[in-house]
N, C-alpha and C. Protein backbone atom coordinates (compact mmCIF):
# COMPACT_ATOMS: atom_id res chain seq x y z
N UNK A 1 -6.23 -17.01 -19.25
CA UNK A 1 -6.66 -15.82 -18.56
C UNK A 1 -6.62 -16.01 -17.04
N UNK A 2 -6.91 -17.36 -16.35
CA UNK A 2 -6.86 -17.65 -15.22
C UNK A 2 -5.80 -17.16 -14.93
N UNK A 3 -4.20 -17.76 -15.09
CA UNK A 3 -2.96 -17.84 -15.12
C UNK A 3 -2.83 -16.40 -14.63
N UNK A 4 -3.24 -15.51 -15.67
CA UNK A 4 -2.59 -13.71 -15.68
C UNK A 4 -3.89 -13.26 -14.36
N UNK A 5 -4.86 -13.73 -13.92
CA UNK A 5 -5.57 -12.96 -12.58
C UNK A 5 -4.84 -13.95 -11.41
N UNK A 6 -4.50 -14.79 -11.60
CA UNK A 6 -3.63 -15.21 -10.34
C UNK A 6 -2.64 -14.39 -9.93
N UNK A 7 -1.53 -14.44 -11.20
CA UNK A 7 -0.67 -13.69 -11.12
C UNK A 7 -0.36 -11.96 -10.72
N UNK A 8 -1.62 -11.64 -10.98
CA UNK A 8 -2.04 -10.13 -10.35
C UNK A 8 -2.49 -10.50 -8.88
N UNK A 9 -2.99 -11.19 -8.84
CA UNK A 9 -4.12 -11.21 -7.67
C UNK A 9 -3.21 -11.52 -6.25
N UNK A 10 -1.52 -12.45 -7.03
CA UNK A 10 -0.11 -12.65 -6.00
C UNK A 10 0.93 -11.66 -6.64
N UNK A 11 0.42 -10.96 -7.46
CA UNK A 11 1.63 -9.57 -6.72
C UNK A 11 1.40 -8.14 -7.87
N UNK A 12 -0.35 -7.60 -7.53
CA UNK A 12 -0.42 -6.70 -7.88
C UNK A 12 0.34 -4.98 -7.52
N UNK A 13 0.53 -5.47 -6.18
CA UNK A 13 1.29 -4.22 -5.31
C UNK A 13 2.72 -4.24 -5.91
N UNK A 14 3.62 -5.31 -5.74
CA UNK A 14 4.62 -5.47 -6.15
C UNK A 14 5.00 -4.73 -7.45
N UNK A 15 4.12 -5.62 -8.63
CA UNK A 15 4.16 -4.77 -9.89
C UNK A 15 4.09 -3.23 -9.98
N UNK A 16 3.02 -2.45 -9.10
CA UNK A 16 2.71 -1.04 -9.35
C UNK A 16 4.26 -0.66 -8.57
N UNK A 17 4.56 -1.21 -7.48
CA UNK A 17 5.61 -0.77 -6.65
C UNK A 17 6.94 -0.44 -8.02
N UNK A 18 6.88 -1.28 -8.43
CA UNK A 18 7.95 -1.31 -9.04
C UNK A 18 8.04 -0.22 -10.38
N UNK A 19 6.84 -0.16 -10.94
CA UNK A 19 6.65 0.59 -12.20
C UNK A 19 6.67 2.44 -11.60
N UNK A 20 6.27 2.04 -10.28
CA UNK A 20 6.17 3.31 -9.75
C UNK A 20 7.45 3.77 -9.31
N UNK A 21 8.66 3.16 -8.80
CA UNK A 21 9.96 3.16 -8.68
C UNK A 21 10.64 3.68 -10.09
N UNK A 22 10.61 2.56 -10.76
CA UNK A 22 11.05 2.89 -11.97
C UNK A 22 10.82 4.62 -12.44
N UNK A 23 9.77 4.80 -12.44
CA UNK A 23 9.37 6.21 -12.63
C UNK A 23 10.02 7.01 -12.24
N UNK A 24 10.00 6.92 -10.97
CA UNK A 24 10.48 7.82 -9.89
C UNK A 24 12.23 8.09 -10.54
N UNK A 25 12.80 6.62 -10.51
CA UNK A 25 13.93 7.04 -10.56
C UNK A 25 14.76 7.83 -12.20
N UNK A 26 13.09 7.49 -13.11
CA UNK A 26 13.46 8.09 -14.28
C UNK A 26 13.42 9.37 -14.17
N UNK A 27 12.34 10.10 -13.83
CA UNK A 27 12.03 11.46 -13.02
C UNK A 27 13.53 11.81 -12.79
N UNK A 28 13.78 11.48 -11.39
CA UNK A 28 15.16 11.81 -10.72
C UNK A 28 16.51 12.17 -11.87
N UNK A 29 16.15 11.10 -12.37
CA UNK A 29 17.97 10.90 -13.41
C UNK A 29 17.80 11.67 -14.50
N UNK A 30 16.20 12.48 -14.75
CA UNK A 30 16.94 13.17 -15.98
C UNK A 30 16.51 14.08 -15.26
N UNK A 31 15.92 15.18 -14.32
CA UNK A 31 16.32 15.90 -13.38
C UNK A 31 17.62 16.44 -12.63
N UNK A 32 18.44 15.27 -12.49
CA UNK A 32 19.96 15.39 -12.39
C UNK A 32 20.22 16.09 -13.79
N UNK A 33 20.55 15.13 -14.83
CA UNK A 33 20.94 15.60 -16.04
C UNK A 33 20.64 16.68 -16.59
N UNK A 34 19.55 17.53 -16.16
CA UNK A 34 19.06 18.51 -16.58
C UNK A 34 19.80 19.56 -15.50
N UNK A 35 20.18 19.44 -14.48
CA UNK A 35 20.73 20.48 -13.21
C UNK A 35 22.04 20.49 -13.74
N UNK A 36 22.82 19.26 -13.74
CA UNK A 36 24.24 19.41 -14.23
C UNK A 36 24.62 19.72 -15.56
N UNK A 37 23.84 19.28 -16.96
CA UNK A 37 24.04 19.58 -18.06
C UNK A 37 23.55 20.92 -18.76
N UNK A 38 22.32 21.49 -18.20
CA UNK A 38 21.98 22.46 -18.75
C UNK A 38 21.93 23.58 -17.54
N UNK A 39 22.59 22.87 -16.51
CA UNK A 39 21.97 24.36 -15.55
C UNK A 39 20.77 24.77 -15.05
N UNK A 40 19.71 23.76 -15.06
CA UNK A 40 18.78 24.72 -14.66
C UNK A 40 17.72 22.92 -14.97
N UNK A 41 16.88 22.85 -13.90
CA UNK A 41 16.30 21.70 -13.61
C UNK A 41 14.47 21.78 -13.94
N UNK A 42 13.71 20.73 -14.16
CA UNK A 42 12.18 20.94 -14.28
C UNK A 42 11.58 21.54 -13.18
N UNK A 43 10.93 22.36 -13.03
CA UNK A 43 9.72 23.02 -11.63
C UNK A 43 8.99 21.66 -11.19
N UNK A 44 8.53 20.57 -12.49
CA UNK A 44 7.49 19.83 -11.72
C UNK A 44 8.24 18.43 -11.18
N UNK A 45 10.10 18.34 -11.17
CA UNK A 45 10.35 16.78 -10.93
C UNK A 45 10.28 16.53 -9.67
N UNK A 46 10.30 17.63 -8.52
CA UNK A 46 10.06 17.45 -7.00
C UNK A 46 8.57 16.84 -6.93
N UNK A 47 8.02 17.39 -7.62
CA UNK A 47 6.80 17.20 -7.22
C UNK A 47 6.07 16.22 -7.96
N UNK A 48 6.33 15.68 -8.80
CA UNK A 48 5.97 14.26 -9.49
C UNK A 48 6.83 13.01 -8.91
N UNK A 49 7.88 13.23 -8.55
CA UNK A 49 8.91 12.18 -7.38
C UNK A 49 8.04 12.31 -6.14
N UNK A 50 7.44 13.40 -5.18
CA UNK A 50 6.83 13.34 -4.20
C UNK A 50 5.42 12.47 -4.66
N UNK A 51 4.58 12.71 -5.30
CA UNK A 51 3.60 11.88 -5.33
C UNK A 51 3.92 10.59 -5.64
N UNK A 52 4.64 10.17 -6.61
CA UNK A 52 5.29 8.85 -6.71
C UNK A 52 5.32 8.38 -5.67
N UNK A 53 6.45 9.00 -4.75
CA UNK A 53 6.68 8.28 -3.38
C UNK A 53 5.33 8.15 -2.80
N UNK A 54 4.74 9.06 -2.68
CA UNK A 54 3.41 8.70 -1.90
C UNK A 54 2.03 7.68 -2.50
N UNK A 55 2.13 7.51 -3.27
CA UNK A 55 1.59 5.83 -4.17
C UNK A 55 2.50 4.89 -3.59
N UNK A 56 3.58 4.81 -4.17
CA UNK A 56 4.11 3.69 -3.51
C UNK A 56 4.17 3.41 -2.03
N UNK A 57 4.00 4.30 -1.19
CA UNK A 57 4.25 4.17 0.50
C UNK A 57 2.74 3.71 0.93
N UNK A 58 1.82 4.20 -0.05
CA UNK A 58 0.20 3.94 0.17
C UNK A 58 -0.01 2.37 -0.13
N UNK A 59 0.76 1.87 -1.66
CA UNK A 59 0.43 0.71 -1.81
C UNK A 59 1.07 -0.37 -1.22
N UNK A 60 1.87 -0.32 -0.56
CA UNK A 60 2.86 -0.73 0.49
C UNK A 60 2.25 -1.79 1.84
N UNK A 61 1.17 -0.85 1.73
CA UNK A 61 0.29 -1.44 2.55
C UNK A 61 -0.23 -2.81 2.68
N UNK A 62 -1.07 -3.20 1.18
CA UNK A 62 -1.21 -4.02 0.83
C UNK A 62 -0.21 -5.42 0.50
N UNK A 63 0.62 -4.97 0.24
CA UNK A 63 1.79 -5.58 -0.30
C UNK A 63 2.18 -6.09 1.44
N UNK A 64 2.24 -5.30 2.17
CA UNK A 64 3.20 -6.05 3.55
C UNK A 64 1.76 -6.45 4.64
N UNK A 65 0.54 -6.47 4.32
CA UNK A 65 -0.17 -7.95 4.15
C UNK A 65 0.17 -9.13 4.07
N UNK A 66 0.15 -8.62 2.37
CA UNK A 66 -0.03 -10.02 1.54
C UNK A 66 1.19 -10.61 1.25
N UNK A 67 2.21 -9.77 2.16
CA UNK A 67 3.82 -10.93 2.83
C UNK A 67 4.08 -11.11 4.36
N UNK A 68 2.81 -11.11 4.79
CA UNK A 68 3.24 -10.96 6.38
C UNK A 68 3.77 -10.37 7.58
N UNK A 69 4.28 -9.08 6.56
CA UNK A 69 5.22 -8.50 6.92
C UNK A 69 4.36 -7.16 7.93
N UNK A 70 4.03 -7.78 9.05
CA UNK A 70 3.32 -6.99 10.25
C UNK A 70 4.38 -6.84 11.34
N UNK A 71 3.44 -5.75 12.25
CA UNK A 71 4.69 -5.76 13.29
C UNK A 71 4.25 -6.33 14.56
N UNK A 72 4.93 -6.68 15.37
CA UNK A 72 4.53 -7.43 16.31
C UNK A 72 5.93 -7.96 17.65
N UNK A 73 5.48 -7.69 18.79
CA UNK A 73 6.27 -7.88 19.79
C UNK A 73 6.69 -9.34 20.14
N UNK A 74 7.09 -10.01 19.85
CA UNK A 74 8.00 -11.33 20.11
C UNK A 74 7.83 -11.53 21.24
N UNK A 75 8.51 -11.02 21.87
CA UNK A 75 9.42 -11.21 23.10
C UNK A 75 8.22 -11.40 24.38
N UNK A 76 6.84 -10.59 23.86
CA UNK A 76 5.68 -10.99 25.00
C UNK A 76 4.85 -12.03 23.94
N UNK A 77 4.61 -11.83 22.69
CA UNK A 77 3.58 -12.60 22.31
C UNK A 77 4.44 -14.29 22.32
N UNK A 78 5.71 -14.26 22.61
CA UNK A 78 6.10 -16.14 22.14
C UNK A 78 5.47 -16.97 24.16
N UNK A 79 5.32 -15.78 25.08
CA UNK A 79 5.21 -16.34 26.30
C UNK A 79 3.67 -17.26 26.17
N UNK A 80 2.89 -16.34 25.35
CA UNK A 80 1.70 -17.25 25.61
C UNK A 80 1.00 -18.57 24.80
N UNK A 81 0.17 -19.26 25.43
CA UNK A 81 -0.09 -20.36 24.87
C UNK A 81 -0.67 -20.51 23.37
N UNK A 82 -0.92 -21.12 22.70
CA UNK A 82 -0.76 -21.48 21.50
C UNK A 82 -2.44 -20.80 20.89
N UNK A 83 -3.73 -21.52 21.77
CA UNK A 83 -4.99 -20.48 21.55
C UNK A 83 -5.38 -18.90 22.06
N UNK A 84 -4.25 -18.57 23.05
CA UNK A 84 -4.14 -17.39 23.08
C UNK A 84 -3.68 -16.40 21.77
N UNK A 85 -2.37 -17.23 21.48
CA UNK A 85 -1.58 -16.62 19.92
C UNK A 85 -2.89 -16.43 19.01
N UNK A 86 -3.79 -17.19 18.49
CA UNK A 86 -4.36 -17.60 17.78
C UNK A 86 -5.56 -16.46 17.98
N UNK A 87 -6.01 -16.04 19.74
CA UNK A 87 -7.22 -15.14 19.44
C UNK A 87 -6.14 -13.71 19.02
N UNK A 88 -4.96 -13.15 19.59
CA UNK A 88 -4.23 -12.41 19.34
C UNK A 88 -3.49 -12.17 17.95
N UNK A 89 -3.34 -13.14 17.25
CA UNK A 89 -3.17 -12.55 16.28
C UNK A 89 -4.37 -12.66 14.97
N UNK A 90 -5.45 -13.18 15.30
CA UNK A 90 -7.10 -12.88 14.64
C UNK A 90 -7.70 -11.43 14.92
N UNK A 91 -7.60 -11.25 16.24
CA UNK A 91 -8.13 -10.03 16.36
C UNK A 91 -7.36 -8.75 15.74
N UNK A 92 -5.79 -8.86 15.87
CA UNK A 92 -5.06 -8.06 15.00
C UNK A 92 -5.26 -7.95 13.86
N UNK A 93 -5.63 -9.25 13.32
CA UNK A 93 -6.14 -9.05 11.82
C UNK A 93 -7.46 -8.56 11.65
N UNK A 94 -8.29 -8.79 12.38
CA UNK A 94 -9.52 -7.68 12.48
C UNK A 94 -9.59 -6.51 12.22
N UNK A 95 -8.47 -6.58 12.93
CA UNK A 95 -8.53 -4.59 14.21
C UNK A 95 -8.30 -4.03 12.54
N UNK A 96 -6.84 -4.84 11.94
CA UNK A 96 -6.30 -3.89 10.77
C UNK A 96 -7.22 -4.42 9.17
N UNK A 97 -8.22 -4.55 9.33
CA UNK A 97 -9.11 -4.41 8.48
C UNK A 97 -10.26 -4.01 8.73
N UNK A 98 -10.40 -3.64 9.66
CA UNK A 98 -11.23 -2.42 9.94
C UNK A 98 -10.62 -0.86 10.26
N UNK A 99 -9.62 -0.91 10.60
CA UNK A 99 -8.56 0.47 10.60
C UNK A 99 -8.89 0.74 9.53
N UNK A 100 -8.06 -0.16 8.22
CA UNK A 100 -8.29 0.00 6.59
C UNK A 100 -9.43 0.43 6.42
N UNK A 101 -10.15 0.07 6.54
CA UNK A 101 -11.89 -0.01 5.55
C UNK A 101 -12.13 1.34 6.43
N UNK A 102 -11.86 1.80 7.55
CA UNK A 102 -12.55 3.11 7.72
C UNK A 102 -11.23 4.09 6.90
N UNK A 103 -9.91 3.92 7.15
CA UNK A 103 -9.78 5.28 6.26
C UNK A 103 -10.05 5.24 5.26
N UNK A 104 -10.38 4.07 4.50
CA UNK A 104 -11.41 4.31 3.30
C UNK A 104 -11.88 5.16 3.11
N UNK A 105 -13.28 4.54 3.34
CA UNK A 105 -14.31 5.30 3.77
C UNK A 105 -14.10 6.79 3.92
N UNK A 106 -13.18 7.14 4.77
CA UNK A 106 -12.87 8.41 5.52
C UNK A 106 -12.20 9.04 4.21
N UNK A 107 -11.23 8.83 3.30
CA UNK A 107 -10.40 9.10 2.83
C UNK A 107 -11.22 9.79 1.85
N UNK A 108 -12.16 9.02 0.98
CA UNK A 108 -12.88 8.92 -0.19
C UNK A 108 -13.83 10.66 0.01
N UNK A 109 -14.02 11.30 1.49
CA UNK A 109 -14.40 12.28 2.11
C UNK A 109 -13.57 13.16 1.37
N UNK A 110 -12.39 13.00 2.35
CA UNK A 110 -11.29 13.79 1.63
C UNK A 110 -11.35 14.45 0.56
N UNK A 111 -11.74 13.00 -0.26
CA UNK A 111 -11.11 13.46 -1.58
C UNK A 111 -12.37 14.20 -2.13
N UNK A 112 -13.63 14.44 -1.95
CA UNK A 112 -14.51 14.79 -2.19
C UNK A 112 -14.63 16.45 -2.01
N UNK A 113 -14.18 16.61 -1.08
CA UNK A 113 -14.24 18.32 -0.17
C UNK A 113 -12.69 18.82 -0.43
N UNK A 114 -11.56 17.92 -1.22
CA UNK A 114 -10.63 19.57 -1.38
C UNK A 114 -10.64 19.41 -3.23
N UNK A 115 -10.14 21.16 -3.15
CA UNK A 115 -10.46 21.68 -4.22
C UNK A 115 -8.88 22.25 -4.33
N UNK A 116 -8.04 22.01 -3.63
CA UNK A 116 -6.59 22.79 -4.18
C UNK A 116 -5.97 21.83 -5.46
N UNK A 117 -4.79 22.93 -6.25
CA UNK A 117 -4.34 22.76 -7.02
C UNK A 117 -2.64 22.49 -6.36
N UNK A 118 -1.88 21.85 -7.42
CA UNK A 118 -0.57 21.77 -7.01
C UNK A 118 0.06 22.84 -7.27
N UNK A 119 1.11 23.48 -6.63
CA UNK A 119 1.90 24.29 -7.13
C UNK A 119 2.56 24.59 -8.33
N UNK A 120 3.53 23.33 -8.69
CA UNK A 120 4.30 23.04 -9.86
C UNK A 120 3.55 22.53 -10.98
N UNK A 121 2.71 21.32 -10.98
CA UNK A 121 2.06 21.00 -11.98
C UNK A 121 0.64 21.29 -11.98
N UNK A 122 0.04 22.02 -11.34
CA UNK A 122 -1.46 22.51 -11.45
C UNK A 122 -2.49 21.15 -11.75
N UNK A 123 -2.01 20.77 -10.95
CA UNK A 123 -2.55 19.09 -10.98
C UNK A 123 -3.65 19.08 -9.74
N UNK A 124 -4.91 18.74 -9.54
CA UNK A 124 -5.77 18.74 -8.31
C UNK A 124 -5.29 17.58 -7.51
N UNK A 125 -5.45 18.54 -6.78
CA UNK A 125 -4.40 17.71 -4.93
C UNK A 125 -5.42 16.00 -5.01
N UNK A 126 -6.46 16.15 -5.15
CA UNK A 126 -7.80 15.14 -5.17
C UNK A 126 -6.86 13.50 -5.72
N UNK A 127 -6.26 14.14 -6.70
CA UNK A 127 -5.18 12.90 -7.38
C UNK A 127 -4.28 11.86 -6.78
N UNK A 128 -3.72 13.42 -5.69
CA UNK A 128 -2.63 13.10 -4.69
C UNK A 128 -3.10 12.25 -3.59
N UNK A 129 -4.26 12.86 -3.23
CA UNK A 129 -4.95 11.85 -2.03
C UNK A 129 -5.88 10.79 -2.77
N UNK A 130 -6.07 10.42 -3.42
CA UNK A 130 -6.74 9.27 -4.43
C UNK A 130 -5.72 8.19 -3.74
N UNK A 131 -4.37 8.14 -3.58
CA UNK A 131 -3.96 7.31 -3.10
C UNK A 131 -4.12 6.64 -1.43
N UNK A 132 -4.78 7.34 -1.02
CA UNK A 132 -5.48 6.99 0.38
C UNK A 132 -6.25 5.86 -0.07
N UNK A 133 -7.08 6.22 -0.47
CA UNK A 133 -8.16 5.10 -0.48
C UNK A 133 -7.67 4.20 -1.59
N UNK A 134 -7.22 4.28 -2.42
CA UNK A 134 -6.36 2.99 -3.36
C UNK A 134 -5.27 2.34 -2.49
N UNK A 135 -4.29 2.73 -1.53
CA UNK A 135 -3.90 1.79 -0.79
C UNK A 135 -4.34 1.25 0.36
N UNK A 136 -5.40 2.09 1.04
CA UNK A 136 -6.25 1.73 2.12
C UNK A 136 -6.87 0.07 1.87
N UNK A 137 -7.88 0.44 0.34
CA UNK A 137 -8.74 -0.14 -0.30
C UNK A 137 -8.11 -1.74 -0.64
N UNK A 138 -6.62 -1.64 -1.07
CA UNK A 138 -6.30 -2.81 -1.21
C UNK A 138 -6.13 -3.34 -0.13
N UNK A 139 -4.78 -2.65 0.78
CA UNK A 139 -4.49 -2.99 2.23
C UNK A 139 -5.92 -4.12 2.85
N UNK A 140 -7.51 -3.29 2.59
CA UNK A 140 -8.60 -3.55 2.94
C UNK A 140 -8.98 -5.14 2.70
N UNK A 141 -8.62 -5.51 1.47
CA UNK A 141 -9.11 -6.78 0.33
C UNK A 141 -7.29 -7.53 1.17
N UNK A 142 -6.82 -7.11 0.83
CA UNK A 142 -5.60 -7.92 1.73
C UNK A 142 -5.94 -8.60 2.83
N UNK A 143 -6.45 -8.12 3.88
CA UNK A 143 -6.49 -8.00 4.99
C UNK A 143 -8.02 -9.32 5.01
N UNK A 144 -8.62 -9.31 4.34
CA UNK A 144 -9.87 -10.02 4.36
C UNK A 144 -9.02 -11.21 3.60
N UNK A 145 -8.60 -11.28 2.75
CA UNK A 145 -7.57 -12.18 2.23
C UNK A 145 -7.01 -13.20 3.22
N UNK A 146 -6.33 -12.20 3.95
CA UNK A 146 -5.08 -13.07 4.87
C UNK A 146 -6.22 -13.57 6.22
N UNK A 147 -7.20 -12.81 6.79
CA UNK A 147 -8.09 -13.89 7.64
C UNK A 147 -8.66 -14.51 7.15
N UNK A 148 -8.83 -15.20 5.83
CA UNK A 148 -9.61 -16.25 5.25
C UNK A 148 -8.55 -16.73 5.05
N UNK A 149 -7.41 -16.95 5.11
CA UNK A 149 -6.05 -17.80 4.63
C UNK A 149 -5.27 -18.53 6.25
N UNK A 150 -5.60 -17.01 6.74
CA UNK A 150 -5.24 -17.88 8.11
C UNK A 150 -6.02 -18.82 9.02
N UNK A 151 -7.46 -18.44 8.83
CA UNK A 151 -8.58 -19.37 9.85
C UNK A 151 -8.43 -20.76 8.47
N UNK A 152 -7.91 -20.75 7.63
CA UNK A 152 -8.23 -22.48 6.86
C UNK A 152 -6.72 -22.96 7.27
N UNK A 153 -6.01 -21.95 7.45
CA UNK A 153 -4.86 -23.03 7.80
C UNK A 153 -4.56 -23.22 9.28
N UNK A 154 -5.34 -22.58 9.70
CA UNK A 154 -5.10 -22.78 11.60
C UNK A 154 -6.70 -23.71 11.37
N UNK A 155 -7.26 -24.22 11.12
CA UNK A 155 -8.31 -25.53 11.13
C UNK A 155 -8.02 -26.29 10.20
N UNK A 156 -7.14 -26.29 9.34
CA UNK A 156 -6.82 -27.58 8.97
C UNK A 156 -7.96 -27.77 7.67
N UNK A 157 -8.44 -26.59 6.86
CA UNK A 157 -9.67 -27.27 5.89
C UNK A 157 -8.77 -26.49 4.55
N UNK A 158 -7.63 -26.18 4.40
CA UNK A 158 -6.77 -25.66 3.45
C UNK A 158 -5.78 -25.79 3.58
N UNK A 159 -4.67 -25.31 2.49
CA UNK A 159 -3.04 -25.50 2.61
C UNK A 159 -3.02 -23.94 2.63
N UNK A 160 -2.26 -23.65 3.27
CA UNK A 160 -1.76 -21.65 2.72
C UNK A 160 -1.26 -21.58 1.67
N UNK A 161 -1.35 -20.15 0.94
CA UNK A 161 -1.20 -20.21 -0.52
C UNK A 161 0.38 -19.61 -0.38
């Protein structure tokens, strides 16, 4: 059981990313098949491909965390010294786990106070923005992740995972 929460715990985003892709592109391809073969396409595949995309762009978040994959200016941050780097890119990791944790917070609002329906699938919008705070939320646990990964390996009391 250890084995299978590791294995989530190093690439839960990945997995949804992917299942959520998959979807998407099943959506899409018999959407095609349905426009070219029968003439005439589903009302709800725009709009089950749009939320798709928007899960996956939410959980994305987390995922380019928990690969490093931040953005960041080179070209001024390589000029400075080595404990400068070190308060500069800590506090970045701060800043963006507290960014996270408030649209949380903020999001979870959101989702509380709207009451619309979808057009095509009469689905409550509440669903659609559920993904705020599910990629916020991880992004959030990421982010607390990677400054407990980075202060043991910039002191020397861990290996990075």
């Amino acid at each position: 059981m250890k084995k299978v929460w590791v294995y989530l715990e190093e690439n839960l985003e990945e997995i949804l990313m992917v299942i959520l892709l998959a979807a998407f592109s099943l959506v899409m391809f018999v959407q095609v098949i349905a426009r070219n073969l029968f003439h005439g396409g589903f009302t709800w595949a725009e709009e089950v491909c749009r939320y798709l995309f928007v899960y996956s762009g939410m959980l994305s978040a987390g995922y380019c965390i928990r690969k490093g994959l931040s953005i960041r200016v080179d070209a001024v941050y390589n000029f400075f010294p080595k404990p400068v780097k070190f308060i500069i890119d800590l506090f970045a990791k701060v800043l963006t786990v507290v960014v996270y944790a408030y649209l949380t917070y903020k999001s979870i609002g959101l989702i509380q106070s709207t009451t619309s329906i979808s057009a095509a699938m009469q689905l409550p919008i509440k669903y659609v923005y559920a993904a705020i705070p599910l990629g916020m939320g991880l992004g959030t646990i990421r982010g607390v992740q990677d400054i407990f990964r980075f202060c043991k390996k910039t002191f020397g009391k861990g290996e990075e995972q």
